[in-house]
N, C-alpha and C. Protein backbone atom coordinates (compact mmCIF):
# COMPACT_ATOMS: atom_id res chain seq x y z
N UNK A 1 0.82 -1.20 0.00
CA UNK A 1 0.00 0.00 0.00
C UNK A 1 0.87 1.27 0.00
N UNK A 2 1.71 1.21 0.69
CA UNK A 2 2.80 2.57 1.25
C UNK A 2 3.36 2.85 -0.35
N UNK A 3 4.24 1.69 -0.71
CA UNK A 3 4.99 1.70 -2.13
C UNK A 3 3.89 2.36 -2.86
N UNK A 4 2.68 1.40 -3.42
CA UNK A 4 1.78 1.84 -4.59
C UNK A 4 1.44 3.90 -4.42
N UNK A 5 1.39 4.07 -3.00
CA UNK A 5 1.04 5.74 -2.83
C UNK A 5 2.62 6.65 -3.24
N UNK A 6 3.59 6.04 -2.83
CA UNK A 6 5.05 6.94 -2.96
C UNK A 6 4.86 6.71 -4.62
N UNK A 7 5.00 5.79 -4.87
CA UNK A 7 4.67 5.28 -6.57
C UNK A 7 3.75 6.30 -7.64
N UNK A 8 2.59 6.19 -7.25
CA UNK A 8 1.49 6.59 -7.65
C UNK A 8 1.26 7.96 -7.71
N UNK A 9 1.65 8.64 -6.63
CA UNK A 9 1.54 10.40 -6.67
C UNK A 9 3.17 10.59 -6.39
N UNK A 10 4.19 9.99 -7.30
CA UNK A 10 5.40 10.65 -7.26
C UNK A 10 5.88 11.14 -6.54
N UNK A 11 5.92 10.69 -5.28
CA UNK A 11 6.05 11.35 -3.77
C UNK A 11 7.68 11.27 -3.84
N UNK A 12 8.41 11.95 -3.09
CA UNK A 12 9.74 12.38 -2.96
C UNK A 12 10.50 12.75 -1.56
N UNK A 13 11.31 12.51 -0.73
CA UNK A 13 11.57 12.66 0.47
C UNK A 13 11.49 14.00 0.99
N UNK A 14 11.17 14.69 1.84
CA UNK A 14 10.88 16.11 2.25
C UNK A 14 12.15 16.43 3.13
N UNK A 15 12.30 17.22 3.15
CA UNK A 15 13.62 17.97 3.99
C UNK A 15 13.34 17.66 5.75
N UNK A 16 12.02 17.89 6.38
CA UNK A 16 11.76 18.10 7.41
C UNK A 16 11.16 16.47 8.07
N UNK A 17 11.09 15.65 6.80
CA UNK A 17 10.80 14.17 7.15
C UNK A 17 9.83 13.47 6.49
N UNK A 18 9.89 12.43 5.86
CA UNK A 18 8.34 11.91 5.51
C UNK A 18 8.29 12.49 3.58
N UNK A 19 7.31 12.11 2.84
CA UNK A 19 7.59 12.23 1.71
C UNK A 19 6.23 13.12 1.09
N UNK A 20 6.86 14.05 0.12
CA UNK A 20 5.68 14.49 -0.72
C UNK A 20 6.00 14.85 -1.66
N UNK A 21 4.56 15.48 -2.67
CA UNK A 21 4.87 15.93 -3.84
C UNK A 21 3.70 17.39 -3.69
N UNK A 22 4.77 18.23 -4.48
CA UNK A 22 3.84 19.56 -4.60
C UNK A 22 2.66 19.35 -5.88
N UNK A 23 1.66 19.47 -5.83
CA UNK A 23 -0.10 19.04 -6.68
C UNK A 23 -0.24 20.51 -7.26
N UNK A 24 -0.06 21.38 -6.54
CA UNK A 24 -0.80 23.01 -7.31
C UNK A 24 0.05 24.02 -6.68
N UNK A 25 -0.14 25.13 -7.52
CA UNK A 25 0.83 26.18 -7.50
C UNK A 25 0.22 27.57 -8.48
N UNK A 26 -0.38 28.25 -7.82
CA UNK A 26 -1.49 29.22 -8.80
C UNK A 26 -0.64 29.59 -9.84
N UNK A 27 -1.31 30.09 -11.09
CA UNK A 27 0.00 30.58 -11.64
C UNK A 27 -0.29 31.99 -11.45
N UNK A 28 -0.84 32.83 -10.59
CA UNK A 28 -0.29 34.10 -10.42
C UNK A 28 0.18 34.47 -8.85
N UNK A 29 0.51 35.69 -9.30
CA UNK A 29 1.78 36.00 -7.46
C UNK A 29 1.12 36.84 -6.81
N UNK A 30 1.60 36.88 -5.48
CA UNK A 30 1.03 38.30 -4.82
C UNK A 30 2.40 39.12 -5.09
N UNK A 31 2.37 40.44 -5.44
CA UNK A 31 3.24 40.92 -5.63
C UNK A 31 4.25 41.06 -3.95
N UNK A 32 5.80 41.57 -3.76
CA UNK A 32 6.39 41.51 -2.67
C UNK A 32 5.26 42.94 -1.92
N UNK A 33 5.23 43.64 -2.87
CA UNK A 33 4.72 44.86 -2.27
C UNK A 33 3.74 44.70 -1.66
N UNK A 34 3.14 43.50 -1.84
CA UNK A 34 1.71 43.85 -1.28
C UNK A 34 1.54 42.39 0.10
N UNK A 35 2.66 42.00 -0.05
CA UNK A 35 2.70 41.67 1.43
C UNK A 35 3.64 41.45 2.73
N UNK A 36 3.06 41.37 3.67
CA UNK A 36 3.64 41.49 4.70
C UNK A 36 5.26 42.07 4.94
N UNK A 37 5.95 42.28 5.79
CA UNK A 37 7.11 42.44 5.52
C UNK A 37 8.49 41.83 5.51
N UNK A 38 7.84 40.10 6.78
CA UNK A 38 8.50 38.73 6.60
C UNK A 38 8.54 38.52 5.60
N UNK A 39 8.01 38.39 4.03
CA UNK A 39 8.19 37.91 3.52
C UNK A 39 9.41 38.63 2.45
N UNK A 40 10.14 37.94 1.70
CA UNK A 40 11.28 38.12 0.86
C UNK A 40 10.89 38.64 -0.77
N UNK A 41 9.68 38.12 -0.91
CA UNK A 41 9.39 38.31 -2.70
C UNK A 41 7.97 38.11 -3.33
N UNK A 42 7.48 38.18 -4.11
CA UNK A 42 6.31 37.52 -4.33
C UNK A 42 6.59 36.61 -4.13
N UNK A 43 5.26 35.65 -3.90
CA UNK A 43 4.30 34.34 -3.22
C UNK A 43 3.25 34.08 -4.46
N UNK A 44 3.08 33.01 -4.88
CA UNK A 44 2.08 32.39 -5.15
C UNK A 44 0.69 32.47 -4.46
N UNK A 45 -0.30 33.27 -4.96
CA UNK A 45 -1.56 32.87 -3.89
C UNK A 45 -1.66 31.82 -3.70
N UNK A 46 -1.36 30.82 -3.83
CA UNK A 46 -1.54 29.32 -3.18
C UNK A 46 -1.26 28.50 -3.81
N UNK A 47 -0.52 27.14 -2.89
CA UNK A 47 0.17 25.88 -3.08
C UNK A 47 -0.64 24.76 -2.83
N UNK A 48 -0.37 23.88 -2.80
CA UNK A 48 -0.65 22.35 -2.21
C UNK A 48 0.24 21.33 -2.76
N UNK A 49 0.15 19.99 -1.45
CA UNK A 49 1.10 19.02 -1.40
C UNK A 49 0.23 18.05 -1.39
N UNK A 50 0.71 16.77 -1.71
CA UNK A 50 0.22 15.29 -1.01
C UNK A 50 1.72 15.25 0.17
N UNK A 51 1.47 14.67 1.58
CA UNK A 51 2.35 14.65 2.35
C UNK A 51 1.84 12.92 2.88
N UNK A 52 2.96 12.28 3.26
CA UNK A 52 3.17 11.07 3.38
C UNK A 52 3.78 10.37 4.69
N UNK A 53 3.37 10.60 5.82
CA UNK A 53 4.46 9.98 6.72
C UNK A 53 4.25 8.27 7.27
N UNK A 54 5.57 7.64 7.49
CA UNK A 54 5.25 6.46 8.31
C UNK A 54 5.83 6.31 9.40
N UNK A 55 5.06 4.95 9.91
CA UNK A 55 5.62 4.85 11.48
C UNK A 55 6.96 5.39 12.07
N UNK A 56 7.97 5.02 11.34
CA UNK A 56 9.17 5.51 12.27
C UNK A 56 9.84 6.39 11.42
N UNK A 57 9.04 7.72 10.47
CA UNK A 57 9.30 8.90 10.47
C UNK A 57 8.64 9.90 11.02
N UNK A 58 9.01 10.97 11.13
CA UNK A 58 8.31 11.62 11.97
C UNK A 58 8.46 13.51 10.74
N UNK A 59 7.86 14.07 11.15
CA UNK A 59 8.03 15.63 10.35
C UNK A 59 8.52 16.29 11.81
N UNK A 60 9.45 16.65 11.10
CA UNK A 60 10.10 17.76 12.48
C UNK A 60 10.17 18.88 12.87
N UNK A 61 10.00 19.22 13.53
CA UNK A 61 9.22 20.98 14.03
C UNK A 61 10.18 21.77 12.93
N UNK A 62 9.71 22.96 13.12
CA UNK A 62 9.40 23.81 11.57
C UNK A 62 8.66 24.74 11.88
N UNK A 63 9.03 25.56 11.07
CA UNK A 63 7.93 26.97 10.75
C UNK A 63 7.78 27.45 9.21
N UNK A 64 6.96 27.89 9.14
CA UNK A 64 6.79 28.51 7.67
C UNK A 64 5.80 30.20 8.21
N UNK A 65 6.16 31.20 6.96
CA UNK A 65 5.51 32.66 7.18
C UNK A 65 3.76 32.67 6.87
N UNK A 66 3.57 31.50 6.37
CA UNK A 66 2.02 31.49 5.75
C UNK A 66 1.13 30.23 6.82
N UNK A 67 0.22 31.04 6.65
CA UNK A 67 -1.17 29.85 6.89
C UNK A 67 -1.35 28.37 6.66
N UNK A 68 -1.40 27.30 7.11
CA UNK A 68 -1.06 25.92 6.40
C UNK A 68 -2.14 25.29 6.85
N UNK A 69 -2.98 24.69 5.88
CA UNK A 69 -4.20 23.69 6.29
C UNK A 69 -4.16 22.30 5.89
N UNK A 70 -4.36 21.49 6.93
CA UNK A 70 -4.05 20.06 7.10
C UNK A 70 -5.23 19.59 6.47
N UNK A 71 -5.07 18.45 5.20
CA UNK A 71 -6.49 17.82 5.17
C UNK A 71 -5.94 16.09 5.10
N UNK A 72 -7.03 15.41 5.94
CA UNK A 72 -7.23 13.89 5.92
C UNK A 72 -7.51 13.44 4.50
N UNK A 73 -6.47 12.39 4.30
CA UNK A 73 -7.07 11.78 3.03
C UNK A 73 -6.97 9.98 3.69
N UNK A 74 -5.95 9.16 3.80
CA UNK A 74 -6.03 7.93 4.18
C UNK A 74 -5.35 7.57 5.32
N UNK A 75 -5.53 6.38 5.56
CA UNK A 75 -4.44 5.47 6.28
C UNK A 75 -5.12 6.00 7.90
N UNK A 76 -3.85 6.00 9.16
CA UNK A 76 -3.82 6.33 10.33
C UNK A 76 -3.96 7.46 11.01
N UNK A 77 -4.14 8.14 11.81
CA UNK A 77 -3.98 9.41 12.31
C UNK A 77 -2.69 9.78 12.09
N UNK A 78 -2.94 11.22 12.29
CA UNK A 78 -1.82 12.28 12.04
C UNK A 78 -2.40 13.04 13.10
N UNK A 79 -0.81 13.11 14.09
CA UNK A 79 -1.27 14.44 15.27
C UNK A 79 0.39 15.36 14.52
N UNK A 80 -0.41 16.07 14.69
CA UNK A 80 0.67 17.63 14.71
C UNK A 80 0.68 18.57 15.85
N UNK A 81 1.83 18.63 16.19
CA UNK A 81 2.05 19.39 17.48
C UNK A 81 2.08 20.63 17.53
N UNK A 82 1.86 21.67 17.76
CA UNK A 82 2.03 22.88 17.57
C UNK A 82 2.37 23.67 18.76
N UNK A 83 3.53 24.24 18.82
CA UNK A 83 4.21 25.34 19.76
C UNK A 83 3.67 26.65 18.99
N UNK A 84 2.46 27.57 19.60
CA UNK A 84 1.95 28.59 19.35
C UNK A 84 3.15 29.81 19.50
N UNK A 85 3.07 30.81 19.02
CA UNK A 85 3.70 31.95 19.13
C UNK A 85 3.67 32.81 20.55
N UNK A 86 2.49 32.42 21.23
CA UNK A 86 2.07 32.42 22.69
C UNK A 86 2.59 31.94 23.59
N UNK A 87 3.58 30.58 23.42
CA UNK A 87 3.75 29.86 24.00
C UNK A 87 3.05 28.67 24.67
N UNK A 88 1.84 28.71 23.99
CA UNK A 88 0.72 27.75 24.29
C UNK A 88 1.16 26.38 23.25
N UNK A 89 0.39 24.87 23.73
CA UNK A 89 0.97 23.80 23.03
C UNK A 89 -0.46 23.23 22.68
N UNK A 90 -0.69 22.85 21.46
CA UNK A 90 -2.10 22.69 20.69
C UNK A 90 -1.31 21.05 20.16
N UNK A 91 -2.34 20.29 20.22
CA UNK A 91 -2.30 18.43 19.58
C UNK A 91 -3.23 18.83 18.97
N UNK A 92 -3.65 18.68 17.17
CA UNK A 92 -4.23 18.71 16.52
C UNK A 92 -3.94 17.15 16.36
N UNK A 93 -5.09 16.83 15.95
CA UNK A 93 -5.32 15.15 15.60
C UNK A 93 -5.98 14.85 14.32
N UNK A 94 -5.32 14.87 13.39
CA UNK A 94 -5.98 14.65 11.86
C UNK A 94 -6.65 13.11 11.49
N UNK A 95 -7.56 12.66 11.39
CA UNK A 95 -8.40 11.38 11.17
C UNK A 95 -9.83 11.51 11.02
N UNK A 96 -10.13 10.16 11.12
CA UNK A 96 -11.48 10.07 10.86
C UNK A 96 -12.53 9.81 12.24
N UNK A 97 -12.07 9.61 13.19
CA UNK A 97 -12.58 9.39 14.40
C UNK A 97 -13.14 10.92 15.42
N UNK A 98 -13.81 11.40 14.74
CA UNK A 98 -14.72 12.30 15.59
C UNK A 98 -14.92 12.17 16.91
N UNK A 99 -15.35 11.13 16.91
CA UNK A 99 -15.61 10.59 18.50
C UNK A 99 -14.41 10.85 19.53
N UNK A 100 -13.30 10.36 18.91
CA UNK A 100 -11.88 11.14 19.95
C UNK A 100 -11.25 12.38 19.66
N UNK A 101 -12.33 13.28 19.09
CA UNK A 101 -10.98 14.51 18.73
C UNK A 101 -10.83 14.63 17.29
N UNK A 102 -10.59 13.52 16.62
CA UNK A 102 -9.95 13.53 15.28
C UNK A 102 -11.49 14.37 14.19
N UNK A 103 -9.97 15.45 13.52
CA UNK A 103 -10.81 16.00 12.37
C UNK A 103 -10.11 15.90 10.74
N UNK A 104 -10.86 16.18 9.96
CA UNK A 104 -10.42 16.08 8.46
C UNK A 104 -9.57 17.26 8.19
N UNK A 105 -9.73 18.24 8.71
CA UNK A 105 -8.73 19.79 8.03
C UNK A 105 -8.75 20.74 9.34
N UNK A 106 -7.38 20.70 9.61
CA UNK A 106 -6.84 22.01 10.35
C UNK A 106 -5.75 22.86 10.29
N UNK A 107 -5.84 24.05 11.23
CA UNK A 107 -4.91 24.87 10.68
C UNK A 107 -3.93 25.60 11.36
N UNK A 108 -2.60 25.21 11.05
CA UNK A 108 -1.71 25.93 11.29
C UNK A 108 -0.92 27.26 11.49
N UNK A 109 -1.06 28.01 12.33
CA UNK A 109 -0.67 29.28 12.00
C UNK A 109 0.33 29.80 11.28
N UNK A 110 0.82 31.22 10.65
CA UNK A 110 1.40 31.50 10.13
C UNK A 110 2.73 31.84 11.43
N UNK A 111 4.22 31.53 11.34
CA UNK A 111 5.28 31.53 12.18
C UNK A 111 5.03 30.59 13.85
N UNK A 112 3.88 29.27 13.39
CA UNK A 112 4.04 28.62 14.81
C UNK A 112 5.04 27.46 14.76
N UNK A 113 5.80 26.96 15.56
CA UNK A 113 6.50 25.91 15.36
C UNK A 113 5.62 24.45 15.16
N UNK A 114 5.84 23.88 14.09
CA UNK A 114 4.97 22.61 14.31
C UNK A 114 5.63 21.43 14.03
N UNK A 115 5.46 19.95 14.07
CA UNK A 115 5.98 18.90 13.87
C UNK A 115 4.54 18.04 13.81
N UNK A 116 4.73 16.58 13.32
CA UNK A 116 3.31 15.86 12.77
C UNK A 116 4.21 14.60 12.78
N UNK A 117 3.25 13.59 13.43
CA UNK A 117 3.71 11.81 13.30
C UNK A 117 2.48 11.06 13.21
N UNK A 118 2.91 9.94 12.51
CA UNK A 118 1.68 8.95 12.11
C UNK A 118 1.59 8.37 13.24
N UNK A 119 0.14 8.28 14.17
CA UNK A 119 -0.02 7.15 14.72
C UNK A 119 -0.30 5.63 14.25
N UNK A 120 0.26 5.23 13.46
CA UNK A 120 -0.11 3.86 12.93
C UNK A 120 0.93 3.26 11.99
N UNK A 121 0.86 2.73 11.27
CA UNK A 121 1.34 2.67 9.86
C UNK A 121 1.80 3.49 8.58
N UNK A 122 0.66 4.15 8.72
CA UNK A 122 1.27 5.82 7.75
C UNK A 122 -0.04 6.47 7.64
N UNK A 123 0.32 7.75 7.19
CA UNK A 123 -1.29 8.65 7.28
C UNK A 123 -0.70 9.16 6.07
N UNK A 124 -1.71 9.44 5.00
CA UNK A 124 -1.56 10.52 3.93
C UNK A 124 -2.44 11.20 4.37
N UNK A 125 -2.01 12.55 3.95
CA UNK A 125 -2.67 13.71 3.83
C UNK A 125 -2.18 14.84 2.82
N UNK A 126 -2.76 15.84 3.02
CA UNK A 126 -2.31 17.19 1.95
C UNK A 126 -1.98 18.45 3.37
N UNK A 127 -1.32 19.33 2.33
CA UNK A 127 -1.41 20.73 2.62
C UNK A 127 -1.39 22.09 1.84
N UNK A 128 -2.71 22.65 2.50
CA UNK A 128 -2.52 23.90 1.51
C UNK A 128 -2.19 25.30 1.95
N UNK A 129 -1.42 25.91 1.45
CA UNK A 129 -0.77 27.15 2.11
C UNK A 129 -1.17 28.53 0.71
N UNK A 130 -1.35 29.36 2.11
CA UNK A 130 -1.83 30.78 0.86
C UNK A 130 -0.86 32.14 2.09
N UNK A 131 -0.37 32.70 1.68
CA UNK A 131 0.24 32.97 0.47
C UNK A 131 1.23 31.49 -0.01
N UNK A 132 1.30 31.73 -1.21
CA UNK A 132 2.33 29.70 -1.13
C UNK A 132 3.35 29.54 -0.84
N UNK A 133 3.42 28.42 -0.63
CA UNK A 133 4.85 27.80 0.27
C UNK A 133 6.15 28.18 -0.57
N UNK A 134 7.13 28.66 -0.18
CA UNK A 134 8.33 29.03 -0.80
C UNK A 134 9.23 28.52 0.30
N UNK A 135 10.45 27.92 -0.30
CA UNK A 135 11.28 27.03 0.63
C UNK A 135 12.28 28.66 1.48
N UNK A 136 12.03 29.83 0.82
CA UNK A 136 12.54 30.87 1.57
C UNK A 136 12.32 30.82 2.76
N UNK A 137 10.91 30.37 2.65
CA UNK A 137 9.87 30.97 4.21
C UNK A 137 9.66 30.02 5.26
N UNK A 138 11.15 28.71 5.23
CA UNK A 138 10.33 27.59 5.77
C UNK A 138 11.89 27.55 6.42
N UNK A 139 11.84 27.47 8.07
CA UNK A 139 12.92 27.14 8.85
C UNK A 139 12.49 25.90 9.88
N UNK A 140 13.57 25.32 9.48
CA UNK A 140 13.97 24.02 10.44
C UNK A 140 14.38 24.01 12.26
N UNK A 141 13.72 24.01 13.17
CA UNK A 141 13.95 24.29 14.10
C UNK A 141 15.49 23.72 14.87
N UNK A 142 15.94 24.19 16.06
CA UNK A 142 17.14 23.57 16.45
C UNK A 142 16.19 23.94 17.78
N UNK A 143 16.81 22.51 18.67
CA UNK A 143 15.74 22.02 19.62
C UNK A 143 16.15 22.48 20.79
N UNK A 144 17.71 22.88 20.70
CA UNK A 144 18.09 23.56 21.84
C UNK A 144 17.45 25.25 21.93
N UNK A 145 17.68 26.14 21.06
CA UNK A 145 16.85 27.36 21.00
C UNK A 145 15.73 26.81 21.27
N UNK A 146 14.52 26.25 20.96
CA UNK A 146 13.26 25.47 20.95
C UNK A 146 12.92 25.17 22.96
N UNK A 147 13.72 24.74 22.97
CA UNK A 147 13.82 23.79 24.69
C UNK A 147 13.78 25.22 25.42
N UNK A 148 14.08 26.29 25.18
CA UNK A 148 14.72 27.37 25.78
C UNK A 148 13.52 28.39 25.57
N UNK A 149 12.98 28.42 24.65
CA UNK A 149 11.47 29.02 24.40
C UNK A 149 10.36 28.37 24.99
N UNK A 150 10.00 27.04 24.76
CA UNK A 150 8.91 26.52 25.22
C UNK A 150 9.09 24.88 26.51
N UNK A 151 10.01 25.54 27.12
CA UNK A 151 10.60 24.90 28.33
C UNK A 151 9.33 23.53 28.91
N UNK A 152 8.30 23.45 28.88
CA UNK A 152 7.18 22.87 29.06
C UNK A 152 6.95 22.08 27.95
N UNK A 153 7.76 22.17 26.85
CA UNK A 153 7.90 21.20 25.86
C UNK A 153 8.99 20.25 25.68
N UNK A 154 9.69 20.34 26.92
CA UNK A 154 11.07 19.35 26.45
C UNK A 154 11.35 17.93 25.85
N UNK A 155 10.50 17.03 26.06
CA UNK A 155 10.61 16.02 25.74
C UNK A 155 10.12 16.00 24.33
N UNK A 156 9.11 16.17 24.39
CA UNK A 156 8.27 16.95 23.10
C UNK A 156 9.74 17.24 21.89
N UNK A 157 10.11 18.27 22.02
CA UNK A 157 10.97 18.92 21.42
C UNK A 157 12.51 17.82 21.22
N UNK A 158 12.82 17.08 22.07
CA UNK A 158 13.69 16.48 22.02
C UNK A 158 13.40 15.30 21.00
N UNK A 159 12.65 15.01 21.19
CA UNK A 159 11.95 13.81 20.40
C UNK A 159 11.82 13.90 18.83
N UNK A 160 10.82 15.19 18.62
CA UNK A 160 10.70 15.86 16.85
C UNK A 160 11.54 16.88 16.68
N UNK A 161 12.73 16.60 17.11
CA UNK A 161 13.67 17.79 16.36
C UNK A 161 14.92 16.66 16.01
N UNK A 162 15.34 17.13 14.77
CA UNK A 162 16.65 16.69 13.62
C UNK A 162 17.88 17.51 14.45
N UNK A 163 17.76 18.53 14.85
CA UNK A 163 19.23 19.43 14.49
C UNK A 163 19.34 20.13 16.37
């Protein structure tokens, strides 16, 4: 099943963990001028991915400057962790099980730290980001700065961080 999906939607290893392929990419921009001042250049009004993780990968905390919405497509749950800009800690639970929590599409803020692991076997899902995802706008966390910000996350942080 895993093979036929990496196979099938041309999925590709991701920098931050786990595999995808970019699906859409508007073809017009927001100009730099007309947004924000994080950002570096025009943006695409909007992207999307198929994203792919399995059991013993994990996506590792991260930030990006834009909006990011999680949608359920197969397989196992997907929780994504989120270290708010507040310092508050949000478990989003992506699935099909209503009954515990689990929803089909949620959303990520623009500059929150997040990380995402399959509970099971593997979860596909998508993501769509507006203004669009540009690898400019997307930093890899280091867990020691991280541990030092959201101190109430340590294990947490030790666990989904690479660097």
């Amino acid at each position: 099943m895993i093979e036929n999906l990496i196979k099938q939607y041309q999925l590709a290893p991701h920098p931050e963990g786990g595999y995808f392929k970019e699906t859409y990419r508007s073809a017009e921009n927001i100009p730099h001028t007309a947004l924000p001042e994080h950002f570096s250049g025009p943006r695409s009004f909007s992207t999307a991915i198929y994203f792919l993780l399995l059991k013993d990968l994990f996506s590792a905390f991260h930030r990006i400057k834009s909006d990011e919405c999680w949608h359920f497509y197969e397989g196992d749950s997907l929780h994504v962790h989120v270290l708010h800009l507040n310092g508050e800690y949000e478990l989003i639970k992506l699935g099909r099980d209503s009954a515990n929590g689990e929803v089909y599409q949620a959303i990520v803020p623009a500059g929150a730290w997040f990380a995402s692991e399959s509970k099971g076997q593997y979860s596909f899902v998508g993501c769509t980001v507006a203004p669009g995802f540009d690898f400019n706008d997307f930093e890899l966390a280091f867990a020691d700065k991280l541990k030092a910000e959201y101190p109430k996350n340590i294990e947490l942080i030790k666990r989904l961080c690479r660097q």
